[in-house]
Every structure is written in structure tokens, then in C-alpha cells.
PDB file of N, CA and C in Angstrom:
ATOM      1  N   UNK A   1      37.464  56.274 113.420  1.00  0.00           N
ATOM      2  CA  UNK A   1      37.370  57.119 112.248  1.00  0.00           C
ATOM      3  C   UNK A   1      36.068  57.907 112.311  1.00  0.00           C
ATOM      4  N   UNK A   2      36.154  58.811 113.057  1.00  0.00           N
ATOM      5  CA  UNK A   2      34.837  60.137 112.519  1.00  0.00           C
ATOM      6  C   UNK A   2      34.163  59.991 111.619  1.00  0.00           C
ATOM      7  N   UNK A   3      34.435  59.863 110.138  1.00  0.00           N
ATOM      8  CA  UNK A   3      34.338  60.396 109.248  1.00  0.00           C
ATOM      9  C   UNK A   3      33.557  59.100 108.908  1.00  0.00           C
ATOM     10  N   UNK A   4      33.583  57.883 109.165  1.00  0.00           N
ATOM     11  CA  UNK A   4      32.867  56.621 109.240  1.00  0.00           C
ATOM     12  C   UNK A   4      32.007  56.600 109.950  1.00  0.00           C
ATOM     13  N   UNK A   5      31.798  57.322 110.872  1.00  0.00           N
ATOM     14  CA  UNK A   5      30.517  57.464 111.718  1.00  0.00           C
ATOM     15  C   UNK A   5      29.516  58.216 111.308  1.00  0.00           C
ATOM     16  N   UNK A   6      29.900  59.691 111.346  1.00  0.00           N
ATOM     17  CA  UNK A   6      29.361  60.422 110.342  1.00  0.00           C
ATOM     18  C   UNK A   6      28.609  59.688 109.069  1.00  0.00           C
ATOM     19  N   UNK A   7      29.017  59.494 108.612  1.00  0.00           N
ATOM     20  CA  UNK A   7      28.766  58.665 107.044  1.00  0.00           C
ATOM     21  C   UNK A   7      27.582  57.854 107.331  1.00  0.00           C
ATOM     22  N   UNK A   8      28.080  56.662 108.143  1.00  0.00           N
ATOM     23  CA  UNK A   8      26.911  55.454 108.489  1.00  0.00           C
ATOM     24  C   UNK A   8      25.856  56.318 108.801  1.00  0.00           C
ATOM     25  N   UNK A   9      26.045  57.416 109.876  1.00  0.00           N
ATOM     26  CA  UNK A   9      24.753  58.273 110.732  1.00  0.00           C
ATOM     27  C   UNK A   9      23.848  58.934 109.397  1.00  0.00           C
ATOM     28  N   UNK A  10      24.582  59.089 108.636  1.00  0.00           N
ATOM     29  CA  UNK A  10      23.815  60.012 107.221  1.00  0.00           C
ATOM     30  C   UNK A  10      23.150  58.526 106.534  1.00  0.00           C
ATOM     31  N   UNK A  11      23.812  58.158 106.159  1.00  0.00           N
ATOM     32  CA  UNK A  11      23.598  56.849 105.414  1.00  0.00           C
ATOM     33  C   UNK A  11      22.245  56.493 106.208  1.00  0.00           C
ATOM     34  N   UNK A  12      22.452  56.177 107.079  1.00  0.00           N
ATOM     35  CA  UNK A  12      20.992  55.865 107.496  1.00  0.00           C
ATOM     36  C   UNK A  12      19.784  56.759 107.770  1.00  0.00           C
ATOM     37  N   UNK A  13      20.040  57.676 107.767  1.00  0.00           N
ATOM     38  CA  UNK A  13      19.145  58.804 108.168  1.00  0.00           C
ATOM     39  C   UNK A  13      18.653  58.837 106.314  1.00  0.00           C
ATOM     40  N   UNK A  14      19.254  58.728 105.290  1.00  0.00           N
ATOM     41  CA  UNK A  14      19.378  59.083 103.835  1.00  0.00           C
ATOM     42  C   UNK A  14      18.007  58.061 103.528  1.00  0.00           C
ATOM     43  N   UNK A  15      17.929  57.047 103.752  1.00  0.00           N
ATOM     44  CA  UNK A  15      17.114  55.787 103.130  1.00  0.00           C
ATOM     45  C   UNK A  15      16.683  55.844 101.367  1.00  0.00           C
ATOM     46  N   UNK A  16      17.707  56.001 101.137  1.00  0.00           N
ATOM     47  CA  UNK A  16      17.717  55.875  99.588  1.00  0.00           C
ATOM     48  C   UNK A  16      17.556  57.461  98.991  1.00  0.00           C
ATOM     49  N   UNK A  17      17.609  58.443  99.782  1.00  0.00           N
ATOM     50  CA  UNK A  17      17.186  59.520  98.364  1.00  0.00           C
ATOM     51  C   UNK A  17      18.232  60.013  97.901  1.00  0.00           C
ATOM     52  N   UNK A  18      19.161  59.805  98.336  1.00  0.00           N
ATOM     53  CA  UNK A  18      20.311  60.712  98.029  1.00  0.00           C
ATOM     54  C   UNK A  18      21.320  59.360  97.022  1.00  0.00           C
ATOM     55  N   UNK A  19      21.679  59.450  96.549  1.00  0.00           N
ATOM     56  CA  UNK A  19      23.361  58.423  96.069  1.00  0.00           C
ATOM     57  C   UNK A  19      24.710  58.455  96.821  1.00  0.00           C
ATOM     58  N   UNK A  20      24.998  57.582  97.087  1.00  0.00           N
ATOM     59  CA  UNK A  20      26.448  57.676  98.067  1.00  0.00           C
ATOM     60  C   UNK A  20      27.468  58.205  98.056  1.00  0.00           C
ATOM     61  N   UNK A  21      27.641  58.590  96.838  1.00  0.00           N
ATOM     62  CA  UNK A  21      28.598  59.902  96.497  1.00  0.00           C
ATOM     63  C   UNK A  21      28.439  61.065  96.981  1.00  0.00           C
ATOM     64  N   UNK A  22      26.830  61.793  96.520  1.00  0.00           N
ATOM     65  CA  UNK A  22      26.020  63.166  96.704  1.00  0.00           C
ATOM     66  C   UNK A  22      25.883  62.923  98.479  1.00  0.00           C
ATOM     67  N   UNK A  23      25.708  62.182  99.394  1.00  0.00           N
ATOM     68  CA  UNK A  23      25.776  61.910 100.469  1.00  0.00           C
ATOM     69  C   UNK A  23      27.166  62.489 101.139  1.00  0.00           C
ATOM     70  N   UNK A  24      28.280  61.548 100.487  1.00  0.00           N
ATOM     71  CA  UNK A  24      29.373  62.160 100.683  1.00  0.00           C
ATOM     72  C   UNK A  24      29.885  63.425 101.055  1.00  0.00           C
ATOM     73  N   UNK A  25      29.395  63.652  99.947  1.00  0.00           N
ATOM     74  CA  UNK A  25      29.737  65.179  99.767  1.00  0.00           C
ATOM     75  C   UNK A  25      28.869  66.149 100.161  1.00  0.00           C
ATOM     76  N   UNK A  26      27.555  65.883 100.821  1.00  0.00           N
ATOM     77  CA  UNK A  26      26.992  66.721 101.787  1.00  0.00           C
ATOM     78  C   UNK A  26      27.217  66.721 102.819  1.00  0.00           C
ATOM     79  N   UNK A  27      28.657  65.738 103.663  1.00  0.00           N
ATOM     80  CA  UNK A  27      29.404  66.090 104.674  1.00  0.00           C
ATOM     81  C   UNK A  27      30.286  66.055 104.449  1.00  0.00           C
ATOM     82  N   UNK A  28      30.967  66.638 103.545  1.00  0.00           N
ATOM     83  CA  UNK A  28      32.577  67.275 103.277  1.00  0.00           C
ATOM     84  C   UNK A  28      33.268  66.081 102.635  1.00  0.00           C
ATOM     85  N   UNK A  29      32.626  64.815 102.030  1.00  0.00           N
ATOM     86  CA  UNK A  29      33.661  64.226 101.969  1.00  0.00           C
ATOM     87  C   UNK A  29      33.689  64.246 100.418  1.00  0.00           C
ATOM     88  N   UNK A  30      35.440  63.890  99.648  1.00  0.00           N
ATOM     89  CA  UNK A  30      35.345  63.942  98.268  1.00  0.00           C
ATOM     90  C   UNK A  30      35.089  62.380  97.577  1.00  0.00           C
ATOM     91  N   UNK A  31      34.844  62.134  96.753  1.00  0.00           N
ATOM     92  CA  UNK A  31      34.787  60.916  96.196  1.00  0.00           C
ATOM     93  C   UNK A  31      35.669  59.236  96.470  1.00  0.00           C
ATOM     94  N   UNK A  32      36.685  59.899  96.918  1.00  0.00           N
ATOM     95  CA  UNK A  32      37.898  58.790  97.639  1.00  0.00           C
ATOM     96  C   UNK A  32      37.838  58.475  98.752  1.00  0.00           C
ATOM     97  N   UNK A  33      37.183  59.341  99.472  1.00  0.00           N
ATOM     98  CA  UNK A  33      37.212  59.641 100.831  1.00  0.00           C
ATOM     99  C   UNK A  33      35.840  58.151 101.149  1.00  0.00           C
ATOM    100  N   UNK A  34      34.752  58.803 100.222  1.00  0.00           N
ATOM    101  CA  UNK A  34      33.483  58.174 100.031  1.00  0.00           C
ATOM    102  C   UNK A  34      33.617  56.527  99.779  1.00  0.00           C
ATOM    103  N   UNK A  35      34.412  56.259  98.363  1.00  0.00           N
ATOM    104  CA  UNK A  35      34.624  55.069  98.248  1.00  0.00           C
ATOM    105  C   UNK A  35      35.576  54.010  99.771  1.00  0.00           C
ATOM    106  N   UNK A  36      36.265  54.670 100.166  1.00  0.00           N
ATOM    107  CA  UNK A  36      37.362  53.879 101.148  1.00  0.00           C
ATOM    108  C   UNK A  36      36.024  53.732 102.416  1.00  0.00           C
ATOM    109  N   UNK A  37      35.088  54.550 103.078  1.00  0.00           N
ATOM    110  CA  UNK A  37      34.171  54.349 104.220  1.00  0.00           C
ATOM    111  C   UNK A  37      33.539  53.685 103.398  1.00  0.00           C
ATOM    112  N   UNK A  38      32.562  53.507 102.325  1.00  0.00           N
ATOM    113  CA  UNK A  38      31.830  52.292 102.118  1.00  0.00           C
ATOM    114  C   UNK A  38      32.804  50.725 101.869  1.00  0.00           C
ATOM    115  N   UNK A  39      34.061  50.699 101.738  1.00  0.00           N
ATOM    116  CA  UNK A  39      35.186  49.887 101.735  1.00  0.00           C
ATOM    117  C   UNK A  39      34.778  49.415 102.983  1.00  0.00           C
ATOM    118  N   UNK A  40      35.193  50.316 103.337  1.00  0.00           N
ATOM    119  CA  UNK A  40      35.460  49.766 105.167  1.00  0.00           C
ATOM    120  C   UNK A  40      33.681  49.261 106.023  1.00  0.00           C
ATOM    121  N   UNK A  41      32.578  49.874 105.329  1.00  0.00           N
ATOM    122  CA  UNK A  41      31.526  49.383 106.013  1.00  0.00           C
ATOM    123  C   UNK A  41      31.098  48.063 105.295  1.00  0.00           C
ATOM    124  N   UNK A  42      31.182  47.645 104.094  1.00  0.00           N
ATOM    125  CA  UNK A  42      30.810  46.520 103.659  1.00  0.00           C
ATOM    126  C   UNK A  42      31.906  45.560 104.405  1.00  0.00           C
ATOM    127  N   UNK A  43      33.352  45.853 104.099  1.00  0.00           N
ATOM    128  CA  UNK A  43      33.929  45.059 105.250  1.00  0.00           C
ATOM    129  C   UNK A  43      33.160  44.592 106.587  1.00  0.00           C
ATOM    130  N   UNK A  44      32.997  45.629 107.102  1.00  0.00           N
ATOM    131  CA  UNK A  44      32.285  45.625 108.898  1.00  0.00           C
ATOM    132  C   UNK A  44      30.599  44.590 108.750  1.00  0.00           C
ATOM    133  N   UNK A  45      30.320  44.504 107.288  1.00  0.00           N
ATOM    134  CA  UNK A  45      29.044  43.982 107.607  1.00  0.00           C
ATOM    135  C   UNK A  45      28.026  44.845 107.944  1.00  0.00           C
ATOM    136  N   UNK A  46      28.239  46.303 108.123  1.00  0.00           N
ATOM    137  CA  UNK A  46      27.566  47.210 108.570  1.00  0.00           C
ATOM    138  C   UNK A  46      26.723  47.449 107.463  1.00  0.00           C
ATOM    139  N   UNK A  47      27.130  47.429 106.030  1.00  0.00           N
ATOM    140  CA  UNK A  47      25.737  47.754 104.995  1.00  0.00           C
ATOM    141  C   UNK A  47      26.202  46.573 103.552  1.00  0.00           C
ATOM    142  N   UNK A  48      25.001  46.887 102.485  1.00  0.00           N
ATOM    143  CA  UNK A  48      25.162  45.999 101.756  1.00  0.00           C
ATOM    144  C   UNK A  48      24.903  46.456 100.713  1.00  0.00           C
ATOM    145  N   UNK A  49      25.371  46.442  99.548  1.00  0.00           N
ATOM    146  CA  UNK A  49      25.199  46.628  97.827  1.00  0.00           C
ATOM    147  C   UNK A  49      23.838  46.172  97.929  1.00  0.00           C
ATOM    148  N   UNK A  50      23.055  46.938  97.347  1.00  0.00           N
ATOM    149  CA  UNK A  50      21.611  46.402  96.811  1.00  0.00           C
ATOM    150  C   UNK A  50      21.322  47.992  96.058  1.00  0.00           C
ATOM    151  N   UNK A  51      21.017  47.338  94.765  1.00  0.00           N
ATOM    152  CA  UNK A  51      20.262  48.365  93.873  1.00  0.00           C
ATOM    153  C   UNK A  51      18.897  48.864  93.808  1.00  0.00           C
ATOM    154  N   UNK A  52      18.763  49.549  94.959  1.00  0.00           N
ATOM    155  CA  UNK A  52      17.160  50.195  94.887  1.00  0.00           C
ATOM    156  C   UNK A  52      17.167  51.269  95.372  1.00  0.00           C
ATOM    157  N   UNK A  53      16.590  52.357  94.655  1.00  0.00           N
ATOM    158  CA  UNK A  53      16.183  53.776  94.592  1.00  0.00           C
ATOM    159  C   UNK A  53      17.420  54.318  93.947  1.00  0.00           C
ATOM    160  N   UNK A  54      17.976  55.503  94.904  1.00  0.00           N
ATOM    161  CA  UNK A  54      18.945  55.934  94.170  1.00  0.00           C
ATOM    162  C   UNK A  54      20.293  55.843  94.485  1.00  0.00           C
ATOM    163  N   UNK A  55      20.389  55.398  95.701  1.00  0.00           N
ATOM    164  CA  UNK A  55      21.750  54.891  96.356  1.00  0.00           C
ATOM    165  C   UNK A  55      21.812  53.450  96.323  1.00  0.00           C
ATOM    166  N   UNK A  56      22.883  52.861  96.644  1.00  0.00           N
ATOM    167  CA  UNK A  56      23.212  51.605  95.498  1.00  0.00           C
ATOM    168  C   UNK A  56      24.130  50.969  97.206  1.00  0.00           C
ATOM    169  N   UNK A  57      23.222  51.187  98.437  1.00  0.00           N
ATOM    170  CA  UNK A  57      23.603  50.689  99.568  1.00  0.00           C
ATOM    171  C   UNK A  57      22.573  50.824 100.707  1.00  0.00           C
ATOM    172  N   UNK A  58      22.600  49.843 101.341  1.00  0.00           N
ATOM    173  CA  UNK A  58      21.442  49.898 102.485  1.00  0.00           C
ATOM    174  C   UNK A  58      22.278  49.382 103.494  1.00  0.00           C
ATOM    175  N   UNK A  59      21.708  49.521 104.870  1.00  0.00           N
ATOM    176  CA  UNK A  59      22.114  49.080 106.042  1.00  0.00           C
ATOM    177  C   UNK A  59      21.567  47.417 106.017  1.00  0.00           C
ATOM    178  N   UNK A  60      22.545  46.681 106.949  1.00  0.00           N
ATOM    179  CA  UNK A  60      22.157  45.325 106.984  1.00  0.00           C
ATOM    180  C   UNK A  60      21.085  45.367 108.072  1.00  0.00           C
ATOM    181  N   UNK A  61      20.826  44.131 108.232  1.00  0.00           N
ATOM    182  CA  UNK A  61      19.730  44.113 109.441  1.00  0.00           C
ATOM    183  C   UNK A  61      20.578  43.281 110.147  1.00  0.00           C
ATOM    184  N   UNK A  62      20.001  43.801 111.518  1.00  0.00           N
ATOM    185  CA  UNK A  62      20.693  43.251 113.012  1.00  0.00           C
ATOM    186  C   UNK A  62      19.750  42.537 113.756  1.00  0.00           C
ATOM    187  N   UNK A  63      20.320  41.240 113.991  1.00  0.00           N
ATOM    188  CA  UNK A  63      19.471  40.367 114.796  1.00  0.00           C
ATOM    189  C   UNK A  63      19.641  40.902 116.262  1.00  0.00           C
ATOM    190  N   UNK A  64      18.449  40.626 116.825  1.00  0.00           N
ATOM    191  CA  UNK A  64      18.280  40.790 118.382  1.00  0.00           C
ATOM    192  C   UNK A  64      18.854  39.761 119.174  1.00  0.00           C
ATOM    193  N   UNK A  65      19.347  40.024 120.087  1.00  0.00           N
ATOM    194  CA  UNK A  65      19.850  38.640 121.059  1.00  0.00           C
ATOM    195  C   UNK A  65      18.512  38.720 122.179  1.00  0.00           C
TER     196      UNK A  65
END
């Protein structure tokens, strides 16, 4: 899914200033679109609900092997 990659790549590049919606939608995506990729990344373990600043998601941390 593109559009999940994209997303995560913003998402992290974002570090809180933006909200995950307004994120969204500064790469084309609409609100449904937005909710179903953070669906699918909290699934993956890839990020996590936490309420700080203005987006209401952070990336998890990755252990080193």
C-alpha cells in the first residue's frame, strides 16, 4: 500500500506539529483514507496513540538486534 508508506514517511518526518488528519491531507489523503492507514499502522506496531503536542500518534521504538 503506497499510500501507507507515504503516510508513515510523513508521520515521521511530522514529529508532532501537524495532527494526523492535517497530515493526511497534505498528501492527498481524505479523512477515511487517514483513519484506515493509522488502523493498519497501530495494527503493524509501527506507531502508538500517545497524546502529546498536536498529533495524537508517535512512532514506536525499535529495538536493535
Amino acid at each position: 500500500m503506497k499510500n501507507k508508506v507515504q503516510y508513515f514517511q510523513a508521520l515521521s518526518a511530522n514529529r508532532g506539529q501537524h495532527n494526523e488528519i492535517d497530515l493526511g491531507e497534505q498528501i492527498g489523503l481524505d479523512e477515511q483514507e487517514t483513519q484506515a492507514i493509522l488502523a493498519l499502522l497501530l495494527s503493524e506496531n509501527k506507531i502508538k496513540y500517545e497524546r502529546k503536542g498536536v498529533c495524537n500518534y508517535s512512532l514506536m521504538k525499535t529495538k536493535k538486534k
